[in-house]
Protein backbone atom coordinates (compact mmCIF):
# COMPACT_ATOMS: atom_id res chain seq x y z
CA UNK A 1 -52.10 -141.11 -79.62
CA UNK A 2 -50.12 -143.06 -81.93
CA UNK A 3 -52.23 -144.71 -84.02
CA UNK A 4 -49.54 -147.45 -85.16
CA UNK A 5 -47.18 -148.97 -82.88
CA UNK A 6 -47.48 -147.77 -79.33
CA UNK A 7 -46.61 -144.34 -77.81
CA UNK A 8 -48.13 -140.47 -78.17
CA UNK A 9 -47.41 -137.39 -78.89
CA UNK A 10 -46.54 -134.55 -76.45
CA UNK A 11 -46.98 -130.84 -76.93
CA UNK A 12 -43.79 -128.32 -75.54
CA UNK A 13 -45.94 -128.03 -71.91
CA UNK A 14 -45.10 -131.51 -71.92
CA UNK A 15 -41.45 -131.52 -72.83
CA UNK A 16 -39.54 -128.77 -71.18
CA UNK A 17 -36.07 -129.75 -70.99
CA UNK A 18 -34.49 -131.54 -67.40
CA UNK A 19 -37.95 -132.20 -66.48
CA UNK A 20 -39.05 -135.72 -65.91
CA UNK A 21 -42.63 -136.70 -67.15
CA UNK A 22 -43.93 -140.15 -65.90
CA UNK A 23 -47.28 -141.24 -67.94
CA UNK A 24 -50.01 -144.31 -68.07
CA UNK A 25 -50.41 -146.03 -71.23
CA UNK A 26 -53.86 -148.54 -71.31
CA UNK A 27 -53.80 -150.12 -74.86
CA UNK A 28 -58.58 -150.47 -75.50
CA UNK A 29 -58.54 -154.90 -75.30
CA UNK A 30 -61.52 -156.28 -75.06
CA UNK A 31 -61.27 -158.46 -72.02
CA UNK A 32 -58.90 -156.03 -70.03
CA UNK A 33 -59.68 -152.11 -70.46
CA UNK A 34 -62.29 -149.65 -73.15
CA UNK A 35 -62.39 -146.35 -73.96
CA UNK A 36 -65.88 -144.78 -74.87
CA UNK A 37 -67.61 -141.72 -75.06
CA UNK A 38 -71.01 -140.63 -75.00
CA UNK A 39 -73.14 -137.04 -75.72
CA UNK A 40 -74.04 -135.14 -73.19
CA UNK A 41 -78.09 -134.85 -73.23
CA UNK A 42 -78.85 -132.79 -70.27
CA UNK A 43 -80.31 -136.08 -68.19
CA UNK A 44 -79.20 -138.03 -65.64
CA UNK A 45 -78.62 -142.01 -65.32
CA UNK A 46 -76.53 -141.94 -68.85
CA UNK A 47 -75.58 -145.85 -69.51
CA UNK A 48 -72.46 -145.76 -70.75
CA UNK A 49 -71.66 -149.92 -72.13
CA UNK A 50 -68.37 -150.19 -74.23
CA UNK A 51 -69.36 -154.07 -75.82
CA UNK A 52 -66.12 -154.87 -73.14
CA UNK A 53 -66.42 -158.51 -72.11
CA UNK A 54 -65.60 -157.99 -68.87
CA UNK A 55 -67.20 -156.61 -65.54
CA UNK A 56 -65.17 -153.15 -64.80
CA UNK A 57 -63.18 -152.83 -61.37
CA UNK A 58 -62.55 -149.08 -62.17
CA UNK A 59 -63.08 -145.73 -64.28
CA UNK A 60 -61.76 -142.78 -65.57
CA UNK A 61 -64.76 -139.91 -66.87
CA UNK A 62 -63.51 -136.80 -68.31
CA UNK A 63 -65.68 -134.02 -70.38
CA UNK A 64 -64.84 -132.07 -72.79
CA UNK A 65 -65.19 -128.68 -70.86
CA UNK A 66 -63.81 -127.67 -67.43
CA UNK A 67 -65.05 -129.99 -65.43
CA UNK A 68 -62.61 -132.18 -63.63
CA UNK A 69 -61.45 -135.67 -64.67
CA UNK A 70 -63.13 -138.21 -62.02
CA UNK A 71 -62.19 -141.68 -61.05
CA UNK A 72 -63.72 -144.41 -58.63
CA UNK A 73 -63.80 -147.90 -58.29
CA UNK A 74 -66.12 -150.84 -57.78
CA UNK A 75 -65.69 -149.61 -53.66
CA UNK A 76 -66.04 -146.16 -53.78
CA UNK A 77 -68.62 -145.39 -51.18
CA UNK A 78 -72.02 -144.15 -52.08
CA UNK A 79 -72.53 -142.51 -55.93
CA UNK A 80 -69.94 -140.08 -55.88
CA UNK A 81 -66.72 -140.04 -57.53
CA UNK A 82 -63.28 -138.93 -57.06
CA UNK A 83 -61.61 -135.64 -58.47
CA UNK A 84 -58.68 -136.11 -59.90
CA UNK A 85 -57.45 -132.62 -59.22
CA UNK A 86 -57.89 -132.88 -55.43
CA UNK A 87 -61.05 -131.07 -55.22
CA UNK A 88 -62.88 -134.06 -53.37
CA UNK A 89 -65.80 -136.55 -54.17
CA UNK A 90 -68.07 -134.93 -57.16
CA UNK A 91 -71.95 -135.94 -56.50
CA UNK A 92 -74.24 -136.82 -59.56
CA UNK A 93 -71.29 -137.04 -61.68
CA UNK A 94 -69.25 -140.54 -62.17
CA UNK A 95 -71.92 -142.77 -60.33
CA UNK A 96 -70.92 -145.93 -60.81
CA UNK A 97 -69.58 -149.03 -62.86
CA UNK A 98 -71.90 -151.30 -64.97
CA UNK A 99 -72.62 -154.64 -63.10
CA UNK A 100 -72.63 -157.03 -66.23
CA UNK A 101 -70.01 -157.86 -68.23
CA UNK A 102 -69.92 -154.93 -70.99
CA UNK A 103 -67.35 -152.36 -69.51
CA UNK A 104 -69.65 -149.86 -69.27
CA UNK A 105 -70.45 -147.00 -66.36
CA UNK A 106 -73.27 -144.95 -65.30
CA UNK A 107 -72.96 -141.32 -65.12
CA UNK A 108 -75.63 -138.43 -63.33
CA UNK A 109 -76.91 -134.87 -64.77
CA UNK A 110 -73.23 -133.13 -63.91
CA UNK A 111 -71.90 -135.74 -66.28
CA UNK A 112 -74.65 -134.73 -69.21
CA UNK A 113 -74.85 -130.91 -70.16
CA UNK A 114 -76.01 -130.77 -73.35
CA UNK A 115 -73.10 -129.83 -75.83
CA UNK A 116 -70.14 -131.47 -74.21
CA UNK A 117 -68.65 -135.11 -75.32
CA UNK A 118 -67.48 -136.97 -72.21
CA UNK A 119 -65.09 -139.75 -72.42
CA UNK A 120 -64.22 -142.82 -70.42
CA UNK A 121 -61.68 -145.19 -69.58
CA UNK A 122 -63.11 -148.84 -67.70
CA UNK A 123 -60.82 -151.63 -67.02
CA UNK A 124 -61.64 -155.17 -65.19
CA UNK A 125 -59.14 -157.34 -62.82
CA UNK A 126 -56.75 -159.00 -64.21
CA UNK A 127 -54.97 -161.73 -62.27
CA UNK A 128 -51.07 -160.45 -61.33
CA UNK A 129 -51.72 -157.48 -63.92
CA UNK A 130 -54.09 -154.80 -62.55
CA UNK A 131 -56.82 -154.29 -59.62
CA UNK A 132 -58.66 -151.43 -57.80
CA UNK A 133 -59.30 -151.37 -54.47
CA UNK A 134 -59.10 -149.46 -51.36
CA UNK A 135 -57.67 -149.49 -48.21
CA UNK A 136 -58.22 -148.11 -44.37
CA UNK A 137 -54.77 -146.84 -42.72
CA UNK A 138 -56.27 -148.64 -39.22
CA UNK A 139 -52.93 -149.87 -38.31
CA UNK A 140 -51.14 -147.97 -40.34
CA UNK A 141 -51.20 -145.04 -39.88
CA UNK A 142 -47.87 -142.91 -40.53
CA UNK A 143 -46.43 -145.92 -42.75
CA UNK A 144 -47.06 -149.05 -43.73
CA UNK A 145 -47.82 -151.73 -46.69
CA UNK A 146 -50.91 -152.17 -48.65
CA UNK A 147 -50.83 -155.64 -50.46
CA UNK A 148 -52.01 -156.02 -54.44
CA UNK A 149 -50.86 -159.36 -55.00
CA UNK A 150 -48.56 -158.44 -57.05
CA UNK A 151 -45.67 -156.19 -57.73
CA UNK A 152 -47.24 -152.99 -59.50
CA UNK A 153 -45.56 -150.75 -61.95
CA UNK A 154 -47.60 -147.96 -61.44
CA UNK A 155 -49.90 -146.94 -58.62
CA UNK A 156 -52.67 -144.20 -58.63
CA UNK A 157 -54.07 -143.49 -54.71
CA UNK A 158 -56.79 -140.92 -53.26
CA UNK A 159 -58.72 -140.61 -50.78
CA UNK A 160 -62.24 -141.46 -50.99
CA UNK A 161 -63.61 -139.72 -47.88
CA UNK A 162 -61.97 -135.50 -48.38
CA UNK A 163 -60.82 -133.22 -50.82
CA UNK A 164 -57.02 -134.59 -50.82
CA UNK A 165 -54.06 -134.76 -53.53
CA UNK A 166 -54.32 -137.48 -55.94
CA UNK A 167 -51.06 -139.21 -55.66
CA UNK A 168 -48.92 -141.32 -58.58
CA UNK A 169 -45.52 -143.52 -58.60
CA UNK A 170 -44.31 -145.68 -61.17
CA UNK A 171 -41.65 -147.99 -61.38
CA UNK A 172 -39.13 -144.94 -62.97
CA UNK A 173 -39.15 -143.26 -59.49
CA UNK A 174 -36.64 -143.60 -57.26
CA UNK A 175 -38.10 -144.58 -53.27
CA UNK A 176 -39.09 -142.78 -51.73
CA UNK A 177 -40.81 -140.31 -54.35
CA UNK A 178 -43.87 -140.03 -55.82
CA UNK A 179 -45.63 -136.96 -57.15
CA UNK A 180 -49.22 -135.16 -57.10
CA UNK A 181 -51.45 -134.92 -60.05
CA UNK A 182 -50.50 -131.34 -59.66
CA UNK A 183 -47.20 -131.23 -60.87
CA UNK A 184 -45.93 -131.36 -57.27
CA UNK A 185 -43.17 -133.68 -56.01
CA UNK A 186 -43.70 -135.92 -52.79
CA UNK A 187 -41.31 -138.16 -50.48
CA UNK A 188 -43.92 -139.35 -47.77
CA UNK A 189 -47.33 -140.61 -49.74
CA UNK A 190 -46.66 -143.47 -51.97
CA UNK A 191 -42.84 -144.56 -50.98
CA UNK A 192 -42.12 -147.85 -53.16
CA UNK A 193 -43.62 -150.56 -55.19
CA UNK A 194 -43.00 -153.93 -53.10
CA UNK A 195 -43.42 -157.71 -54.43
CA UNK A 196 -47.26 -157.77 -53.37
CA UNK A 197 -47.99 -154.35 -53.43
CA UNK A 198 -46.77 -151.01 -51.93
CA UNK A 199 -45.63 -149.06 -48.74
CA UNK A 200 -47.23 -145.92 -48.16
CA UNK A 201 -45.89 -143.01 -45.78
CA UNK A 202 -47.15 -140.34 -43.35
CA UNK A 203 -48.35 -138.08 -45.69
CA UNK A 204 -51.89 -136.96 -44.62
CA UNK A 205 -53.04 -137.59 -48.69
CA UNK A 206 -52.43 -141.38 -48.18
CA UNK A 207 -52.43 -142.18 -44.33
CA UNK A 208 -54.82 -140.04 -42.13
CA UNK A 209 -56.90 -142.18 -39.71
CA UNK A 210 -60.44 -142.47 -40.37
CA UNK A 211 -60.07 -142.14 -43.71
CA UNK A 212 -60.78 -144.70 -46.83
CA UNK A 213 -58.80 -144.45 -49.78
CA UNK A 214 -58.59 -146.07 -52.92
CA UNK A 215 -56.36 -146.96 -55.49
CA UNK A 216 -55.54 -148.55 -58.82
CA UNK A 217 -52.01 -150.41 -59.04
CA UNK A 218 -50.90 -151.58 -62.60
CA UNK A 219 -48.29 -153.81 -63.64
CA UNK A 220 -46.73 -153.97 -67.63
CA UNK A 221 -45.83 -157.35 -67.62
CA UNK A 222 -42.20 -155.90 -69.04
């Protein structure tokens, strides 16, 4: 990470030529978003506080090791979390996000084997700028809109019920792609950014009845 003026640095698996890459920057501001980290001590119901001012909305938990990167929000059902790789909800792991107003999370006994460093990413709502939530596809099922309140440069959506595909479009996309956080492209999950929010498609990732997902859209303000 560039540690003056904004940007990062990408490695060749990250630059191979007439490939697109499309990327989320969060600058650490006290009132909006943290990063932290924390030791692994081999016991559960780590407290994780960043000295954040505000109440966090959502998370990002990766370790060190092999372990997936996790997500959830302030709705995820239940103390699981969500696997970013698609693997479905991880138990005892990312369990939840600190109710006072210090940016912090709570993490179980998968997220604390002794020798690994896990680190974090909170953020809080920010009028216009950036939310998590989720949404049920009653209604809307095979297509529809999901409203933010605002128009989103970037959206991140999963289900929080199965093991599905962790979707991600950003403004740079053309409608109506989006791609997997596996490196594969799709044109029926998240099909454009609207003026209060975004339309979503028929792809079973983002629109199977039943099913709760959730999501974190972003906008730059630029």
């Amino acid at each position: 990470l560039a540690t003056t003026g904004t940007g990062f640095l990408a490695s060749g698996a990250l630059n191979e030529i007439g490939d697109p890459y499309h990327w989320i920057a969060i600058q650490d501001t006290a009132g909006i978003a943290r990063t932290g980290q924390y030791p692994g001590s081999g016991s559960g119901n780590v407290s994780a506080p960043t000295g954040a001012t505000y109440q966090p909305v959502g998370a990002f938990l990766s370790p060190s090791g092999d372990n997936p990167v996790a997500a959830r929000n302030k709705f995820f059902p239940g103390s699981s979390a969500a696997a970013l790789d698609g693997t479905g909800p991880i138990a005892d792991y990312l369990l939840g996000l600190s109710s006072a107003n210090d940016g912090g999370i709570s993490a179980g006994t998968a997220a604390s084997s002794v020798g690994e460093t896990y680190y974090f990413a909170s953020f809080g709502a920010v009028a216009g700028t950036l939310d998590a939530k989720t949404y049920g596809v009653v209604g809307i099922v095979g297509g529809g809109s999901v409203p933010v309140g605002f128009r989103p440069d970037a959206v991140l959506v999963q289900s929080a019920s199965q093991p599905r595909e962790t979707f991600l479009k950003t403004r740079f996309m053309d409608d109506p792609d989006s791609i997997r956080l596996d490196g594969q492209p799709a044109t029926d999950a998240i099909v454009s950014l609207d003026a209060n929010g975004f339309g979503i498609g028929g792809d079973p990732g983002v629109s199977t009845s039943g099913e709760t997902y959730w999501f974190v859209a972003l906008r730059t303000g630029s």
